[in-house]
Each structure stands twice: as C-alpha cells, then as structure tokens.
N, C-alpha and C. Protein backbone atom coordinates (compact mmCIF):
# COMPACT_ATOMS: atom_id res chain seq x y z
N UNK A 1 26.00 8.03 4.02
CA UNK A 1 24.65 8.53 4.16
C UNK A 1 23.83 7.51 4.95
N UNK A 2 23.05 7.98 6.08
CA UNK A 2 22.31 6.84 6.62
C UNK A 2 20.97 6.80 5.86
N UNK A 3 20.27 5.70 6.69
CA UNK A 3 18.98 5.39 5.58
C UNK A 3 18.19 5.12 7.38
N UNK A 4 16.66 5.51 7.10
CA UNK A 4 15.80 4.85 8.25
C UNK A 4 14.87 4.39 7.78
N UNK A 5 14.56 3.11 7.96
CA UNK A 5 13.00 2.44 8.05
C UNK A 5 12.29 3.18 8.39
N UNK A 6 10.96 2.81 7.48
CA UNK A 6 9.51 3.12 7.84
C UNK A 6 8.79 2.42 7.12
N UNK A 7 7.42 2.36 7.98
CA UNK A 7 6.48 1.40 7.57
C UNK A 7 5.11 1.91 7.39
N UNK A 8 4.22 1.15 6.76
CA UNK A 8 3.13 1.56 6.52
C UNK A 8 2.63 0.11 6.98
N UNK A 9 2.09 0.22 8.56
CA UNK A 9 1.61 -1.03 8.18
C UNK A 9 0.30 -1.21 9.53
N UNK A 10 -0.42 -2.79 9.66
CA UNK A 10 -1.35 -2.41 10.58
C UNK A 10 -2.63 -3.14 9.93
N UNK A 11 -4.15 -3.37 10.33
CA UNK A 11 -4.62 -3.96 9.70
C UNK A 11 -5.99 -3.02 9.94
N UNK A 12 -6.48 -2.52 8.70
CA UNK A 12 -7.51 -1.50 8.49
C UNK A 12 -8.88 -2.05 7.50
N UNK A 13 -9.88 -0.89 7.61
CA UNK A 13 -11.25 -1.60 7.01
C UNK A 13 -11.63 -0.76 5.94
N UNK A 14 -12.40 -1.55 5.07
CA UNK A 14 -12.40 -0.92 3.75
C UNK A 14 -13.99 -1.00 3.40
N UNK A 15 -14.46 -0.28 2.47
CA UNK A 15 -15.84 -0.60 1.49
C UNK A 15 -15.45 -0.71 0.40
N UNK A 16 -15.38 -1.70 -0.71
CA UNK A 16 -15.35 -1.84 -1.80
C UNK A 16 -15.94 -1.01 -2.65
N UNK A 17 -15.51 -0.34 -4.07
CA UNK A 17 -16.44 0.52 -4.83
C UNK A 17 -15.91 -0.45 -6.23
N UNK A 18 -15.56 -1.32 -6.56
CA UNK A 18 -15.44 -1.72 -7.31
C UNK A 18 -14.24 -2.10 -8.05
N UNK A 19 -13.64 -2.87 -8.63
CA UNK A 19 -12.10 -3.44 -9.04
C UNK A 19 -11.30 -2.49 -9.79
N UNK A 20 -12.09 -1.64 -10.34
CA UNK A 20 -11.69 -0.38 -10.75
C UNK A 20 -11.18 1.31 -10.24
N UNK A 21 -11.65 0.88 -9.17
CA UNK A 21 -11.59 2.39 -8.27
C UNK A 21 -10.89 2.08 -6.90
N UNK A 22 -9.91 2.82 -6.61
CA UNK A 22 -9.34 2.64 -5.09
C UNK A 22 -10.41 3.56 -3.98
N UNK A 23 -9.76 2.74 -2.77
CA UNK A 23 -10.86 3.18 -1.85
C UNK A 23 -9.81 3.51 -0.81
N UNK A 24 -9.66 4.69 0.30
CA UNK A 24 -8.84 4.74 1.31
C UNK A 24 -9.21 3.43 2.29
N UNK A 25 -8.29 3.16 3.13
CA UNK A 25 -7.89 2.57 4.01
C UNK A 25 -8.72 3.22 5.31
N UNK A 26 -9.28 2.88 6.19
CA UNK A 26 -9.83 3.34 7.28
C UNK A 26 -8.76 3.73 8.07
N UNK A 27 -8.29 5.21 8.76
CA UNK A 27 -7.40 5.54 9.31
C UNK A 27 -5.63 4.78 9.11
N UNK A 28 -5.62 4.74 7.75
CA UNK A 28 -4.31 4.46 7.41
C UNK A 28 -3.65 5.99 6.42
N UNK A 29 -2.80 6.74 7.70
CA UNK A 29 -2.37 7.99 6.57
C UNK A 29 -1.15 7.67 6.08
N UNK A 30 -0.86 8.35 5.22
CA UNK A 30 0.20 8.14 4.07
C UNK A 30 1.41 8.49 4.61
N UNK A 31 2.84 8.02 4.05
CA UNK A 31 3.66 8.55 4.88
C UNK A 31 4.58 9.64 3.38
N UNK A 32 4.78 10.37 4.61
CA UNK A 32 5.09 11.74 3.49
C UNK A 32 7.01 11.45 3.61
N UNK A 33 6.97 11.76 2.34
CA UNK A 33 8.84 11.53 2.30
C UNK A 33 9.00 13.40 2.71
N UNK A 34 10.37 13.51 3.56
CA UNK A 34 10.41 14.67 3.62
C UNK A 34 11.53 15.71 3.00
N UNK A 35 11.36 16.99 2.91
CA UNK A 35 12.23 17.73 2.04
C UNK A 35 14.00 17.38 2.50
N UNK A 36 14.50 17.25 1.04
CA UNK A 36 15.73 16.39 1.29
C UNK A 36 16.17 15.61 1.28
N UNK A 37 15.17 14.81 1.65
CA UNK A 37 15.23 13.16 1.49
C UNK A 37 14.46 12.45 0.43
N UNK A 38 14.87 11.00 0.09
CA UNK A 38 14.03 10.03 -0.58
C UNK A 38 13.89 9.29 -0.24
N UNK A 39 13.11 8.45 -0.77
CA UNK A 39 12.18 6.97 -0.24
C UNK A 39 12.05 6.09 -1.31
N UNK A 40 12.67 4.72 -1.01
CA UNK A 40 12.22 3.92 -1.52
C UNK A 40 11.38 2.27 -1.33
N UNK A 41 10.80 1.91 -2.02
CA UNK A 41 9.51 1.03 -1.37
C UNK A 41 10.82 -0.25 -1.20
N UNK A 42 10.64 -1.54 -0.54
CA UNK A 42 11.37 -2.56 -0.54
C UNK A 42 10.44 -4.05 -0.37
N UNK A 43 9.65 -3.79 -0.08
CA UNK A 43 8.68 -5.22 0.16
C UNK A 43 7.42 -4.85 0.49
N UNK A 44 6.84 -5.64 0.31
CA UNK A 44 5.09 -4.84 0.74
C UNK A 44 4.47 -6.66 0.75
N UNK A 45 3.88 -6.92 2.17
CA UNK A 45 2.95 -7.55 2.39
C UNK A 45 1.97 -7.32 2.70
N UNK A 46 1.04 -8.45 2.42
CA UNK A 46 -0.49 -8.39 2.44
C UNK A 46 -1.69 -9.57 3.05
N UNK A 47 -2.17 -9.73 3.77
CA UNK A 47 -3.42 -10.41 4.26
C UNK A 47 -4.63 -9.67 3.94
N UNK A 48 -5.51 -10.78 3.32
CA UNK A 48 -6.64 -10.56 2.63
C UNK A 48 -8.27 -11.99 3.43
N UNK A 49 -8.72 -11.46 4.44
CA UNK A 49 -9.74 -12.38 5.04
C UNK A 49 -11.02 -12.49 4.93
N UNK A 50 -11.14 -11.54 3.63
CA UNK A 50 -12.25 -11.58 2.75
C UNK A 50 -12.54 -13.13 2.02
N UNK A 51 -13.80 -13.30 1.54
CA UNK A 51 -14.29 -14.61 0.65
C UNK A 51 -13.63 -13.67 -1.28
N UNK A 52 -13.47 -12.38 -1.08
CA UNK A 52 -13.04 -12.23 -2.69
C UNK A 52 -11.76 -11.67 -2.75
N UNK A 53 -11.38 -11.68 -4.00
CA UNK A 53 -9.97 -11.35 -4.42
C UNK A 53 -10.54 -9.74 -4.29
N UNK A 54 -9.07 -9.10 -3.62
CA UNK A 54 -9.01 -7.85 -3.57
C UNK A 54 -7.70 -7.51 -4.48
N UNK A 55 -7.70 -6.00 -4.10
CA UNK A 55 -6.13 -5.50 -4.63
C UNK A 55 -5.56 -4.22 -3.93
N UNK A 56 -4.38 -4.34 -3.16
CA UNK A 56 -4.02 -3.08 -2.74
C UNK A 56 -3.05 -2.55 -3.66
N UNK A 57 -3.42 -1.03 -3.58
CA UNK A 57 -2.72 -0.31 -4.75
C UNK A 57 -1.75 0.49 -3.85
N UNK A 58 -0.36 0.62 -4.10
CA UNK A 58 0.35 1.79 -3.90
C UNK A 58 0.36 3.06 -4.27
N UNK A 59 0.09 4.70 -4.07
CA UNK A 59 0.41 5.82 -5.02
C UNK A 59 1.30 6.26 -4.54
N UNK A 60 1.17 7.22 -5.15
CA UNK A 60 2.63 8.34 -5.02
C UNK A 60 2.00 9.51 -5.61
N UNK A 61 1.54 9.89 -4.60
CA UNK A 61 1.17 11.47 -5.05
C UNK A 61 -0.38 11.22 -5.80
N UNK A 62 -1.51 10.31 -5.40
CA UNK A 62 -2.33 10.30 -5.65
C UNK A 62 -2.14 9.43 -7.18
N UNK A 63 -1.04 8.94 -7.74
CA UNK A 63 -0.82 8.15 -8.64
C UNK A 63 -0.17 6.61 -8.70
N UNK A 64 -1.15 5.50 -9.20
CA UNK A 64 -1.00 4.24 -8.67
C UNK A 64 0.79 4.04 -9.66
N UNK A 65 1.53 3.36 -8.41
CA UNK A 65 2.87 2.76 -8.73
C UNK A 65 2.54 1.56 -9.40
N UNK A 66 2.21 0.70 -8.07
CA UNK A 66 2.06 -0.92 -8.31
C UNK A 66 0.94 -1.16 -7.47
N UNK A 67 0.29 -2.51 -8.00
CA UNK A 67 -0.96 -3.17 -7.57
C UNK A 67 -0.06 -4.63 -6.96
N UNK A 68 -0.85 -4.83 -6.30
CA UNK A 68 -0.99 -6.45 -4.95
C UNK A 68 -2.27 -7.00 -4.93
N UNK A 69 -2.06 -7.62 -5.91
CA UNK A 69 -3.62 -8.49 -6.04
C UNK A 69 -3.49 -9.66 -4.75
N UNK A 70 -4.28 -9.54 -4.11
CA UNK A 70 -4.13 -10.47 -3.20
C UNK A 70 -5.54 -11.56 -3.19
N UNK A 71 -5.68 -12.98 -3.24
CA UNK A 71 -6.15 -13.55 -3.06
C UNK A 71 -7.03 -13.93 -1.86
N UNK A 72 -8.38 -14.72 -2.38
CA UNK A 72 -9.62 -14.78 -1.11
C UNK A 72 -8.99 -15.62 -0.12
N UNK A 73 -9.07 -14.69 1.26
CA UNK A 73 -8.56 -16.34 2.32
C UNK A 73 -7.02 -16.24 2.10
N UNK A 74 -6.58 -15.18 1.44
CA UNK A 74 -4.83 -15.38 0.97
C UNK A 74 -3.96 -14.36 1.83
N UNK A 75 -2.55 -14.59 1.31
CA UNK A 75 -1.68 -13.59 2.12
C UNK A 75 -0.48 -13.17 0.54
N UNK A 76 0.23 -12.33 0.61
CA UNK A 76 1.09 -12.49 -0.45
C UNK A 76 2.00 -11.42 0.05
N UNK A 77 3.80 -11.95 -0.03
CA UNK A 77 5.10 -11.32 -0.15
C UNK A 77 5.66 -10.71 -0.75
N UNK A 78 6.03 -10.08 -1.54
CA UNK A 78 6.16 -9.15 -2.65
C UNK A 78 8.09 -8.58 -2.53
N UNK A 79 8.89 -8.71 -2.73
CA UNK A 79 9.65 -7.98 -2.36
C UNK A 79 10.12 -7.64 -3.65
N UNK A 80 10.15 -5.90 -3.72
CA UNK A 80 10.52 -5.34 -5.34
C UNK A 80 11.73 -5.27 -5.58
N UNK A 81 11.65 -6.46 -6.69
CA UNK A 81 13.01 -6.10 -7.19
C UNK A 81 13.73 -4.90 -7.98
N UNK A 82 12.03 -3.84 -8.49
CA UNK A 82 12.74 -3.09 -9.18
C UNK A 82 12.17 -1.95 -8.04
N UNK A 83 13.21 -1.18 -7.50
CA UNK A 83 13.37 0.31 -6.86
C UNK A 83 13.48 1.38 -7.51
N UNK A 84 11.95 2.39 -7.21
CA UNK A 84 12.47 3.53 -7.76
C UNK A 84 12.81 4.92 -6.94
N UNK A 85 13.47 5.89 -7.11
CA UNK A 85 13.74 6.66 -5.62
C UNK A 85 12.29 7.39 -5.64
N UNK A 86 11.48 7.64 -4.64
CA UNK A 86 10.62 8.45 -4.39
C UNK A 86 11.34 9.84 -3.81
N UNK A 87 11.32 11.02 -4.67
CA UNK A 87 11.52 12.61 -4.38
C UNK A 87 10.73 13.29 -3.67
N UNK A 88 11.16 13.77 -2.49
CA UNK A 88 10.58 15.26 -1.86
C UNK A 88 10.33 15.98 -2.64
N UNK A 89 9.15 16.62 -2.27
CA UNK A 89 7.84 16.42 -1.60
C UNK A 89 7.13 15.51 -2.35
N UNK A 90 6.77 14.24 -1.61
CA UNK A 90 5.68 12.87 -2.27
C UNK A 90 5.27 12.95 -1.12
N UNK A 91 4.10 12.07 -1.33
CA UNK A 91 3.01 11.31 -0.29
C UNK A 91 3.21 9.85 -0.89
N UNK A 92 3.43 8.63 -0.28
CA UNK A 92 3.21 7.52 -0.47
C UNK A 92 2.30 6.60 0.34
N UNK A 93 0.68 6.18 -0.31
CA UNK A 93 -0.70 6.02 0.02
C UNK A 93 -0.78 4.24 -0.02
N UNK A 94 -1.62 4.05 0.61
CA UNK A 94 -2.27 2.54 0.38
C UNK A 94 -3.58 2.96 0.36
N UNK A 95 -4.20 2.03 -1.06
CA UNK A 95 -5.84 2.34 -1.01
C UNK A 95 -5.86 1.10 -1.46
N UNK A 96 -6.69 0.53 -1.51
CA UNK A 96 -7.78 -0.87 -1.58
C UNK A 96 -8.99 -0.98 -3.44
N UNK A 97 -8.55 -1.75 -3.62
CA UNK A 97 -9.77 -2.20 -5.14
C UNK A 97 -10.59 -3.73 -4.67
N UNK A 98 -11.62 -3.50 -4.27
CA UNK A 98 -12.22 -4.67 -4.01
C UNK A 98 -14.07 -4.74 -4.86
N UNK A 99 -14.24 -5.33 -5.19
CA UNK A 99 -15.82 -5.75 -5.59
C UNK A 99 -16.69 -4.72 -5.03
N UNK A 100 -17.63 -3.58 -5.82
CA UNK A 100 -18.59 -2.75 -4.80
C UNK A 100 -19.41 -3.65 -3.80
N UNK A 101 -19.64 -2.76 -2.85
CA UNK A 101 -19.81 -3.20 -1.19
C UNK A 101 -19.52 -4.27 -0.77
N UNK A 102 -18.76 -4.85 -1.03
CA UNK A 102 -17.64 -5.61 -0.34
C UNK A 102 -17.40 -4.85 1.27
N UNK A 103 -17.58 -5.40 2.45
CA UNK A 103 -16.80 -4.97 3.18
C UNK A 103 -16.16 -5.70 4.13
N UNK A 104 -14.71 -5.35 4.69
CA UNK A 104 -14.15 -6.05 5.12
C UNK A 104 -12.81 -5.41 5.14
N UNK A 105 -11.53 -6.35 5.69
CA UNK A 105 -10.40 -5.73 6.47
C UNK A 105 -9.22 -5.90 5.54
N UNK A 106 -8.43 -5.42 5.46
CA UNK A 106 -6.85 -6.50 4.76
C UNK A 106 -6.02 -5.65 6.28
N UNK A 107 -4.74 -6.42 5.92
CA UNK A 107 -3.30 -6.62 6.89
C UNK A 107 -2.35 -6.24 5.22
N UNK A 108 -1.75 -5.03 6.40
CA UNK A 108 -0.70 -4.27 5.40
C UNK A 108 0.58 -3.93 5.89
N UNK A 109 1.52 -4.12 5.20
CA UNK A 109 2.76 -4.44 5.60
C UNK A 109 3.56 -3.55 4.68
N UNK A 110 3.97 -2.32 4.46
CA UNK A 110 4.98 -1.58 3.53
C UNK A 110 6.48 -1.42 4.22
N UNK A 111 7.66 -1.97 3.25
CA UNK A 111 8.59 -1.86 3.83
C UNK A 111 9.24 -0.45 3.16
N UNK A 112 9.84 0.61 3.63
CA UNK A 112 10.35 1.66 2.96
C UNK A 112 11.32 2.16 3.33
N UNK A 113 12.67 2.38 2.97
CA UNK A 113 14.08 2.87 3.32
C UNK A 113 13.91 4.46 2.92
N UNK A 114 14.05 5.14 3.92
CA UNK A 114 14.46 6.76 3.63
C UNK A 114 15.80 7.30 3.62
N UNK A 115 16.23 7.95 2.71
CA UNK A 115 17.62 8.08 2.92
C UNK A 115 17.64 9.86 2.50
C-alpha cells in the first residue's frame, strides 16, 4: 500500500479570544482525508513571535486531538509518538488559543502520512 505526504503548513495571523477558545488560522484550510483513505498526524511544528504563550490546537472534525503549547519568542518539535488512524470522511484543522486580543502570527508545520 503506498502512503503520500501532506502538510499543513505556512505562517498565518490570528486574534486571540482567549486561552480557552480556538480561533481559525487566517487562510489556513483544513486538509480533508479522502474517501478510502486514512491519515495519520506524524510531527507537528511550531513558531510562536508573539511576547505571550500561545497554543495551537489540532481537530478532527471540529474536535480538539492534541494541544502545542508553544512558548513567547519560542519554537517547539513535537513528533507523536502515539498515532491514531484518522477515517474518511474527517477534516483535520489548525486553530490557535492565545490571550483575548492578542494579535499576531505563529509558523505551522503539520506532518501527515495518507495511506
């Protein structure tokens, strides 16, 4: 069975609504796994050039997987050790948790194997 990369990645702008609430990504769309296939996440980096700690959240179908707290002035590597298969039909999202009106950019990096 082959497998293809894809990425979610690129560096987009955000408004903070608060550490509690995700916020979309400014023109970052989701990448849709397609019928037949699955997806699974493999590493996810992050740049954060804000003065505050943010957090990018992963979903799946409008439901948070895992959080990336990323640090002020920071960058962080992530590579998951635990894989789970993402099933057709999903959407897999990046949204942002940062301090209300906060504004400012992160650098996003999703690594994802489709098979």
């Amino acid at each position: 069975m082959s497998s293809t990369p894809r990425f979610l990645q690129g560096t987009y702008a955000f408004t903070g609504a608060g550490l509690e609430k995700t916020v979309p990504l400014e023109g970052l769309a989701g990448l849709q796994v397609p019928d037949g296939h699955r997806a699974q996440t493999v590493y996810f980096r992050g740049g954060n050039p804000t003065e505050e700690l943010v957090v990018v959240a992963l979903l799946r179908d409008g439901v948070v997987m895992r959080l990336f707290p990323i640090g002020a002035k920071d960058a962080v590597h992530v590579p998951l050790s635990i894989v789970e298969d993402v099933e057709a039909p999903s959407t897999l999202e990046l949204r942002v948790m940062a301090p209300e009106g906060l504004s400012g950019s992160v650098v996003v990096d999703l690594g994802v194997v489709e098979v």
